[in-house]
Each structure stands twice: as structure tokens, then as C-alpha cells.
C-alpha atoms as a PDB file:
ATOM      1  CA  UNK A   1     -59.800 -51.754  18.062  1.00  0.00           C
ATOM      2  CA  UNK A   2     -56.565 -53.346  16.575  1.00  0.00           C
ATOM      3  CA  UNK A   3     -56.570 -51.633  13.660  1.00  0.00           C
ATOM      4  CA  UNK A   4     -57.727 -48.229  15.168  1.00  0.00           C
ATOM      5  CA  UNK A   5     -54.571 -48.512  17.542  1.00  0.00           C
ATOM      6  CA  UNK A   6     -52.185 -49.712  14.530  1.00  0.00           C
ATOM      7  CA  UNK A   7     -53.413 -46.713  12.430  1.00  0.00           C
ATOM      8  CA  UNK A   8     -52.819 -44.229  14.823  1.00  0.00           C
ATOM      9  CA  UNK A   9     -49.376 -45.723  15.310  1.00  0.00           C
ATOM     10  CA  UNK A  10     -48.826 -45.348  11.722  1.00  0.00           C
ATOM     11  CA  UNK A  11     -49.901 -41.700  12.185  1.00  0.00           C
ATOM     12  CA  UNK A  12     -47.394 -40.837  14.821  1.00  0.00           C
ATOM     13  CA  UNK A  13     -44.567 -42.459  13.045  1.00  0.00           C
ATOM     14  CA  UNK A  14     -45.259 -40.584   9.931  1.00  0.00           C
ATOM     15  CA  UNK A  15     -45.610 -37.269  11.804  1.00  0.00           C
ATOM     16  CA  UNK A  16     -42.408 -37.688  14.593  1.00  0.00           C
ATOM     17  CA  UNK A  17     -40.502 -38.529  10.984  1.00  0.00           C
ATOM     18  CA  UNK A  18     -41.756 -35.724   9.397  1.00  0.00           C
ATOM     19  CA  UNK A  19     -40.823 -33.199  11.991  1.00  0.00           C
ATOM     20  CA  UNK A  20     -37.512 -34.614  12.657  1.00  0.00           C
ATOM     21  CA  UNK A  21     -36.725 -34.080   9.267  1.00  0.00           C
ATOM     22  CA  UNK A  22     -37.665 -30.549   8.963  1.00  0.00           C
ATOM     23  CA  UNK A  23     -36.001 -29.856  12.298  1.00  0.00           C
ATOM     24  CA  UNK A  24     -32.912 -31.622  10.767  1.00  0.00           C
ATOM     25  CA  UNK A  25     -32.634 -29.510   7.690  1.00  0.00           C
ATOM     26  CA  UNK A  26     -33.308 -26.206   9.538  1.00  0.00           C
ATOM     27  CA  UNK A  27     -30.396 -26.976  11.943  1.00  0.00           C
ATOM     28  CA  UNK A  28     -28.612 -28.139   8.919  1.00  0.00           C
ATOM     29  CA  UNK A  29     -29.809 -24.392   7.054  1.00  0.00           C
ATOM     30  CA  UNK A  30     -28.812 -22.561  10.510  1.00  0.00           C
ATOM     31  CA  UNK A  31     -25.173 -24.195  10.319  1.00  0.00           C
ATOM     32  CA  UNK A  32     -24.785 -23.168   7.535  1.00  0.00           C
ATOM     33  CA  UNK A  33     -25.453 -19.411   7.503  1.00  0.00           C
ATOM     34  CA  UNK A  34     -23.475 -19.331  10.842  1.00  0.00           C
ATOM     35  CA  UNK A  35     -20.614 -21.130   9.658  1.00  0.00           C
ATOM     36  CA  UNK A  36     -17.756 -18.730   9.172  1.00  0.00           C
ATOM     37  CA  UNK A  37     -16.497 -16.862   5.546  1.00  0.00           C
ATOM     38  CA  UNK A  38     -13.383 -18.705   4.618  1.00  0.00           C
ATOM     39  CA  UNK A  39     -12.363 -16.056   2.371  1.00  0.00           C
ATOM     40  CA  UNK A  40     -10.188 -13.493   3.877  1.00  0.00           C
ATOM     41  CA  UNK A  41      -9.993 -10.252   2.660  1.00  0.00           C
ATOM     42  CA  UNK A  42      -6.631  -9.083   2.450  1.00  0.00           C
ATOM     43  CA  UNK A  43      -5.715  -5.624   4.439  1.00  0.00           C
ATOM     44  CA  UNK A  44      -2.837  -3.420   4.986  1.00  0.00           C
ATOM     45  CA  UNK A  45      -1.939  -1.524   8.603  1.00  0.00           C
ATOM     46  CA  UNK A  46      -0.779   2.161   8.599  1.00  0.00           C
ATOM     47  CA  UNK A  47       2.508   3.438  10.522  1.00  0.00           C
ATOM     48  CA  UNK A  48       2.904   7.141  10.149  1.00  0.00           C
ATOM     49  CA  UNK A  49       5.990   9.472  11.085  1.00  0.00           C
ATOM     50  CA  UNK A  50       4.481  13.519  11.289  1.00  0.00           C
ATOM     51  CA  UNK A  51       1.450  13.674   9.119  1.00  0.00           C
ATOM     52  CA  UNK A  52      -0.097  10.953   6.259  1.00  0.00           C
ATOM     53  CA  UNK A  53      -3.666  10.794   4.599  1.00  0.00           C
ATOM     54  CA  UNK A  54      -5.508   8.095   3.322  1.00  0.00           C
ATOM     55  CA  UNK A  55      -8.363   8.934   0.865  1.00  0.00           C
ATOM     56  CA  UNK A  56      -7.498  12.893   1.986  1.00  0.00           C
ATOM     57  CA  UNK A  57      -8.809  11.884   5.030  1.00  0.00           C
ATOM     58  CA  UNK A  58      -6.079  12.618   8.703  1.00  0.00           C
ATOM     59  CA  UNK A  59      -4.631   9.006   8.968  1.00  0.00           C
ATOM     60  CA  UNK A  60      -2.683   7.797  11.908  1.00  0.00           C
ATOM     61  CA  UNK A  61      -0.787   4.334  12.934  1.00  0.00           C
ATOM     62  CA  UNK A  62      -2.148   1.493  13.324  1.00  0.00           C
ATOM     63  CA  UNK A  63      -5.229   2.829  10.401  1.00  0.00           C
ATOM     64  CA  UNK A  64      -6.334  -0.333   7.947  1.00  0.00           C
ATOM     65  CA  UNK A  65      -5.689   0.256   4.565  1.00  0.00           C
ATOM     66  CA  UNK A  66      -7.970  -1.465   1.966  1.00  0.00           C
ATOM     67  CA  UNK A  67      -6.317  -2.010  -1.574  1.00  0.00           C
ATOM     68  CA  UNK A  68      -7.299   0.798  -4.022  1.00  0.00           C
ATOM     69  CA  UNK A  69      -6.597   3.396  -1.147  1.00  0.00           C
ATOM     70  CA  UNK A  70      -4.973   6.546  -1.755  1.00  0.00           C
ATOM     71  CA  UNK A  71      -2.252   7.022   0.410  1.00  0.00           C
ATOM     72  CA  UNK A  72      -0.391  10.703   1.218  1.00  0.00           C
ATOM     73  CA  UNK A  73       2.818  12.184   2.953  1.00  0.00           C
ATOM     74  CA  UNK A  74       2.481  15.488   4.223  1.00  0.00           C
ATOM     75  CA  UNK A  75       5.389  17.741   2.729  1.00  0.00           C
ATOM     76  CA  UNK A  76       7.746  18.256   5.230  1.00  0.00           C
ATOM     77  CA  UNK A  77      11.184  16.936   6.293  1.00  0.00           C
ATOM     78  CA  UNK A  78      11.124  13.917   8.857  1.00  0.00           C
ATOM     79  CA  UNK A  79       7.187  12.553   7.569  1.00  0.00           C
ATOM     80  CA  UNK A  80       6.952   9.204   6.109  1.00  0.00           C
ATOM     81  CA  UNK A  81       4.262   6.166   6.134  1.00  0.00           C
ATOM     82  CA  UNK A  82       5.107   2.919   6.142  1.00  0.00           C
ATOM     83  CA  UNK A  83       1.893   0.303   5.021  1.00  0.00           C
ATOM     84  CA  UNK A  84       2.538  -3.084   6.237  1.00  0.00           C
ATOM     85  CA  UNK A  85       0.910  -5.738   4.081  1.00  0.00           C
ATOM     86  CA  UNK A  86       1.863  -8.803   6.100  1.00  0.00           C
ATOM     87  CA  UNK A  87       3.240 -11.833   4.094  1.00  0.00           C
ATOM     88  CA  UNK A  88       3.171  -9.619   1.138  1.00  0.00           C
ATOM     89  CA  UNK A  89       5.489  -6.965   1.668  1.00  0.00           C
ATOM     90  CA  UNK A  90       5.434  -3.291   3.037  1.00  0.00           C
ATOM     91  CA  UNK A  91       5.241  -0.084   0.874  1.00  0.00           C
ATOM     92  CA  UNK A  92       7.286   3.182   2.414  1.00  0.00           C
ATOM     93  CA  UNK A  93       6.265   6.471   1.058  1.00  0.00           C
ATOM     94  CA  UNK A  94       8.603   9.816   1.288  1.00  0.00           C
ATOM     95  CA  UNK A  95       7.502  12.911   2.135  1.00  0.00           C
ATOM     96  CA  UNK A  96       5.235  14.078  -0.503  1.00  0.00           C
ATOM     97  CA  UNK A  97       4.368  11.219  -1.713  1.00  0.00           C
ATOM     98  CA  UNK A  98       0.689  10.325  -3.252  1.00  0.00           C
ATOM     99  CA  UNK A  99      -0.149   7.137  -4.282  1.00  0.00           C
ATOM    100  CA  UNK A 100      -2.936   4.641  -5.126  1.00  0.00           C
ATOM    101  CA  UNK A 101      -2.175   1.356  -3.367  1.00  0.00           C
ATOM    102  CA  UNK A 102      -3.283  -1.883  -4.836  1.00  0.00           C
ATOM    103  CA  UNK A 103      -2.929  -5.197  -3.539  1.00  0.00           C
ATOM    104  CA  UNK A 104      -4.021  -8.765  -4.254  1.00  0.00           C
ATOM    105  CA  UNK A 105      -2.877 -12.165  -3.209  1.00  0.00           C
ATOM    106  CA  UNK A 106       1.115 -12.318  -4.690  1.00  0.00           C
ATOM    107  CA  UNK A 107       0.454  -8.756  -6.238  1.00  0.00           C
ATOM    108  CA  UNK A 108       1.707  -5.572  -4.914  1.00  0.00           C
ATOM    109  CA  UNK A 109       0.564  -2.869  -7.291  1.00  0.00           C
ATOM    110  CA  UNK A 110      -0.775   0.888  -7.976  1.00  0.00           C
ATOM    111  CA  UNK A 111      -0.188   4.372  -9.365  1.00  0.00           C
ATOM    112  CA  UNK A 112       2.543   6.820  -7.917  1.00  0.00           C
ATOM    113  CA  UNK A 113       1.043  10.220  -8.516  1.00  0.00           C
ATOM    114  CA  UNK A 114       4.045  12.140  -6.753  1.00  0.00           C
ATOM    115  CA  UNK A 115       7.379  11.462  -5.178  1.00  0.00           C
ATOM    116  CA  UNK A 116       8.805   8.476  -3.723  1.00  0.00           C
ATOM    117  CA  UNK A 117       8.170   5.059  -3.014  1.00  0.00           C
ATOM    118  CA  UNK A 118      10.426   2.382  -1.722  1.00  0.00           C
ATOM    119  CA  UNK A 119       8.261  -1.432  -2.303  1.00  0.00           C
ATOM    120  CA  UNK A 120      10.141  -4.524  -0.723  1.00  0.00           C
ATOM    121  CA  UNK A 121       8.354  -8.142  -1.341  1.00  0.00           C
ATOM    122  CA  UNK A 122       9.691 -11.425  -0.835  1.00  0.00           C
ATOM    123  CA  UNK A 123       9.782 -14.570  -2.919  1.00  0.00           C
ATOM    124  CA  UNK A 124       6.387 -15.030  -5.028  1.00  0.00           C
ATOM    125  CA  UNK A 125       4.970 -11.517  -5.056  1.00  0.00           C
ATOM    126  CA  UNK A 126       5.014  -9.559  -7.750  1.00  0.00           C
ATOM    127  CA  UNK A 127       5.337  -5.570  -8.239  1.00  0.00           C
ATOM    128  CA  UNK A 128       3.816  -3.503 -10.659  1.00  0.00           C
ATOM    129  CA  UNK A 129       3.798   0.432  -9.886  1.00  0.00           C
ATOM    130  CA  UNK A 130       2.842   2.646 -12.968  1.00  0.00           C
ATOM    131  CA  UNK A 131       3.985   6.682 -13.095  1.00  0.00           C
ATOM    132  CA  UNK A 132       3.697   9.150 -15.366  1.00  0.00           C
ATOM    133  CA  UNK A 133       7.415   7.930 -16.944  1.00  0.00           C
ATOM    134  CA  UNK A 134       6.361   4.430 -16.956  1.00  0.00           C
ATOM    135  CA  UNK A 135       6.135   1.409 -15.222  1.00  0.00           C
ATOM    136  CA  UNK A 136       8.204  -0.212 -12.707  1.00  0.00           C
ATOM    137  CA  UNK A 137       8.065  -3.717 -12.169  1.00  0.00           C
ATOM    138  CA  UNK A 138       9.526  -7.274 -10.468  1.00  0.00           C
ATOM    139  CA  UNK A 139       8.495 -10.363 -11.262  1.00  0.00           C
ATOM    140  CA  UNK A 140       8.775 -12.004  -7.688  1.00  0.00           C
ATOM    141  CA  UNK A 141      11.189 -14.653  -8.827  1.00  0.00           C
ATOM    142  CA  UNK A 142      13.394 -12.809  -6.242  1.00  0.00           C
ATOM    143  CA  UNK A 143      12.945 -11.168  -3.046  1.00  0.00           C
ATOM    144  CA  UNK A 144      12.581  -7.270  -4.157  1.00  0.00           C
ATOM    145  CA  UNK A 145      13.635  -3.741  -3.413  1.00  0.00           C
ATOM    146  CA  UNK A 146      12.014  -1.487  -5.471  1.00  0.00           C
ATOM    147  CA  UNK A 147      12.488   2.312  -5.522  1.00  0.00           C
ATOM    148  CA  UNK A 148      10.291   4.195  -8.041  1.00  0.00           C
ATOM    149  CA  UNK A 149      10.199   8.097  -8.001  1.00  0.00           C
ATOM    150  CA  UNK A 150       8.392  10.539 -10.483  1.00  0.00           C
ATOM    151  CA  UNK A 151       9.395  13.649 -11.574  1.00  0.00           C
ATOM    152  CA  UNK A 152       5.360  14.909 -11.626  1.00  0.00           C
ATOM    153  CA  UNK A 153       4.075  16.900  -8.822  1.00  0.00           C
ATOM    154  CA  UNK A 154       7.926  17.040  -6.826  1.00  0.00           C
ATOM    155  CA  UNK A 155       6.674  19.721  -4.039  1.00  0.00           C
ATOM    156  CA  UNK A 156       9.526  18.916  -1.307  1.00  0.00           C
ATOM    157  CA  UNK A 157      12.932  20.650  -2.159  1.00  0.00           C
ATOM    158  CA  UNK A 158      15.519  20.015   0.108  1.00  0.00           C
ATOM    159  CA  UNK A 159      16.285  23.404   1.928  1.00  0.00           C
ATOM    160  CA  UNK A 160      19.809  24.079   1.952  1.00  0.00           C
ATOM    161  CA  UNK A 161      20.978  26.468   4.481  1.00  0.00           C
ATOM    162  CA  UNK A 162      23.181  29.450   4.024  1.00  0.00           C
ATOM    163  CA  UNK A 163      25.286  31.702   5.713  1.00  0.00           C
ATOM    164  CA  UNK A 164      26.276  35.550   4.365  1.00  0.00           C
ATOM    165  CA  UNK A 165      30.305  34.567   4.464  1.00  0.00           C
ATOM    166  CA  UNK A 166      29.477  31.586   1.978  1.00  0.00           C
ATOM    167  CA  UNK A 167      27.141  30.580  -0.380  1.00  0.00           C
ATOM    168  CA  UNK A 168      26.697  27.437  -2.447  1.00  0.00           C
ATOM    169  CA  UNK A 169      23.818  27.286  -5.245  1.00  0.00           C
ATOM    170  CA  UNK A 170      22.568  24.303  -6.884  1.00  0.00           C
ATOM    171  CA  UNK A 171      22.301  24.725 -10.482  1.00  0.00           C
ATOM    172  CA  UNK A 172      18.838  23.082 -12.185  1.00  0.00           C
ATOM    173  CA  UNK A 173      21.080  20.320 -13.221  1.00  0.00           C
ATOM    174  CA  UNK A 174      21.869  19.404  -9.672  1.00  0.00           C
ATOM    175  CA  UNK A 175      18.400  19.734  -8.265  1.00  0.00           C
ATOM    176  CA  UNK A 176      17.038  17.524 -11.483  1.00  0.00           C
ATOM    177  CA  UNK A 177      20.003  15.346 -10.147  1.00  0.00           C
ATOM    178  CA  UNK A 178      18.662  15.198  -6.467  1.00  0.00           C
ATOM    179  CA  UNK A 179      15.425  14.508  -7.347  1.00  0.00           C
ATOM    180  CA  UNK A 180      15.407  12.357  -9.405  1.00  0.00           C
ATOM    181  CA  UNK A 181      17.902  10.261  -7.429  1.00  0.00           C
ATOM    182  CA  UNK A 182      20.748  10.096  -9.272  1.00  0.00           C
ATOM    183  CA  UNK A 183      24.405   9.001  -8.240  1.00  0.00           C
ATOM    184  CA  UNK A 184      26.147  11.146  -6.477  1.00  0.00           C
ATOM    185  CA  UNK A 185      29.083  11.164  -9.609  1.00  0.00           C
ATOM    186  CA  UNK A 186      25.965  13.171 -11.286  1.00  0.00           C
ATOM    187  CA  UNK A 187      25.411  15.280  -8.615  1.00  0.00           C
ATOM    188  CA  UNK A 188      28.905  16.221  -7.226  1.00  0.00           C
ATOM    189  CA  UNK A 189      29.961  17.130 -11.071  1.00  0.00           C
ATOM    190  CA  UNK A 190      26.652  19.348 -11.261  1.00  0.00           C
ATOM    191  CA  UNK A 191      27.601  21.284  -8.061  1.00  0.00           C
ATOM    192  CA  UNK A 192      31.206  21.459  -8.832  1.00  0.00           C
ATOM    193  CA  UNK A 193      29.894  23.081 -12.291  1.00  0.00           C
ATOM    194  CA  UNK A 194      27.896  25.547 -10.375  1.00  0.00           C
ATOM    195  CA  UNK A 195      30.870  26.593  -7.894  1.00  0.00           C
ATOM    196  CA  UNK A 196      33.214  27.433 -10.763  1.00  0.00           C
ATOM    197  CA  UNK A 197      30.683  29.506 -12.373  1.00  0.00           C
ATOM    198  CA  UNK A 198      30.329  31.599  -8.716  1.00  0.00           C
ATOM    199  CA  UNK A 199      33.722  31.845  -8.342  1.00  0.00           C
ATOM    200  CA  UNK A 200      34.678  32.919 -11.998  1.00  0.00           C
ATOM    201  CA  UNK A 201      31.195  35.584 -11.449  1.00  0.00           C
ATOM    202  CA  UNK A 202      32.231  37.114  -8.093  1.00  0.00           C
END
């Protein structure tokens, strides 16, 4: 009777340790999967003035924008898009701008396609923006303000207005001067250029 008794003790031990270990590593195995991604994915937020795009697709504040997006200004006077990228920076696009926006942890990078973009970063993040011309880049040593433009694809002229009594035309010089965003020595000199001519043609 003794040893029936001590053998079905032995039994129940084995079996209550047994199950307590499977129920340990299954709470351990649910803990696990529930637990939390530590690895953030890094995201930018959209603030729009008149009309913006983001893969050609209507965009409007407060839109996320994933790195690799392709960000547009509508062509028109007044529109900008500002994307805010938190600790990294922000990227401000003119009015008919496009532009593939990149972004990593300390990198702010991507390809203007057309127009303007102003990139500011502080300390420790580096900017890299490639155009058609070339590439423009910081090296984050410095807080940066970066301006890059492109020639390629300019679609917004500024529209001058005129009256009959008097009219001023911008020779191709100026307008080059304009857009590419040159000093305004450059681009007083070009106009001045083009007034004599009018004057000396009446």
C-alpha cells in the first residue's frame, strides 16, 4: 500500500512539473510576441498651402509621408508644402516643385525633379539632394540651410503685370537670372540691359 501511495506521488509530481513548465514557456512565448517593436520607423507629417501631391495622389496637412515619397507643388503663386521630419529637419518645397524625399536616421536625402527646395537640419544630419546639375550636399557638422533649385522642368514664371502707358520686358538673361536665383546685381544689370534696348527701339 506504501509503495502504491509513494508511486502515485511520484506520478503527480512528475506531471504538476511537467505542466507547469509548458505553461511557463507558453506564457514566456505569449510575452514575447506581445511585447512591443522597439524599432521605430521614421515618418514625416505634411503641411500644405493651396494644392500638394504625394505619389500624384491630392495630399493635405497633417498627411504622413514615408521616405521614398514623391512629393508635388501645384503651379501657382501662394502654394507651398512644408514636410516636417521631427528631430531631423523639415523640407519646404516652392511652387512647382517635384521631388523624391528620402530620409533615414541623420540622413536627409532625395532627387529634385523640378523647382525649388529649401532643406534646414540641425547638428548631426546630413543632406544629400541630387538634380539634374548635380548634387547638393552638407555634411551635418553644422546646423544647415540648404537651397537647391534646378533649371529642368521650371513651369512657374513669375507673371509680371503691365499697363498700356508702360511696359518693362525681361530679357532671357533676366528670367535665366530669376530662376535660377541669382543676386539681384545679376538681375538688375539684365533688366537695365533690356530697358535701354526699349528705349533706344521706340
Amino acid at each position: 500500500m506504501n509503495s502504491r501511495t509513494s508511486t502515485f506521488r511520484s506520478l503527480a509530481v512528475f506531471f504538476l512539473t511537467v505542466s507547469l513548465s509548458l505553461s511557463g514557456s507558453f506564457s514566456l512565448t505569449y510575452f514575447v510576441s506581445a511585447a512591443p517593436k522597439t524599432e521605430n520607423q521614421i515618418v514625416g507629417q505634411l503641411n500644405v498651402v493651396g494644392a500638394a501631391t504625394i505619389n500624384d495622389k491630392k495630399a493635405i496637412t497633417g498627411t504622413t509621408v514615408f521616405s521614398n515619397s514623391r512629393v508635388g507643388v501645384a503651379c501657382a503663386g501662394g502654394n507651398r508644402a512644408t514636410v516636417n521630419l521631427g528631430k531631423l529637419g523639415r523640407v519646404e518645397l516652392a511652387p512647382g516643385s517635384q521631388m523624391i524625399l528620402k530620409f533615414s536616421d541623420g540622413m536627409i536625402s532625395g532627387d529634385l525633379v523640378t523647382g525649388k527646395v529649401v532643406v534646414n537640419a540641425p547638428v548631426g544630419v546630413k543632406v544629400a539632394i541630387n538634380t539634374p546639375e548635380g548634387v547638393s550636399a552638407s555634411d551635418g557638422k553644422e546646423a544647415s540651410m540648404l537651397a537647391v533649385a534646378t533649371q529642368r522642368g521650371v513651369r512657374c514664371v513669375p507673371v509680371v503685370t503691365s499697363q498700356a502707358s508702360s511696359t518693362t520686358a525681361l530679357s532671357s538673361g533676366a528670367l535665366a537670372a530669376i530662376l535660377l536665383g541669382a543676386g539681384g546685381t545679376a538681375v538688375a544689370g539684365a533688366a537695365f540691359s533690356s530697358q535701354q534696348a526699349s528705349s533706344t527701339n521706340p
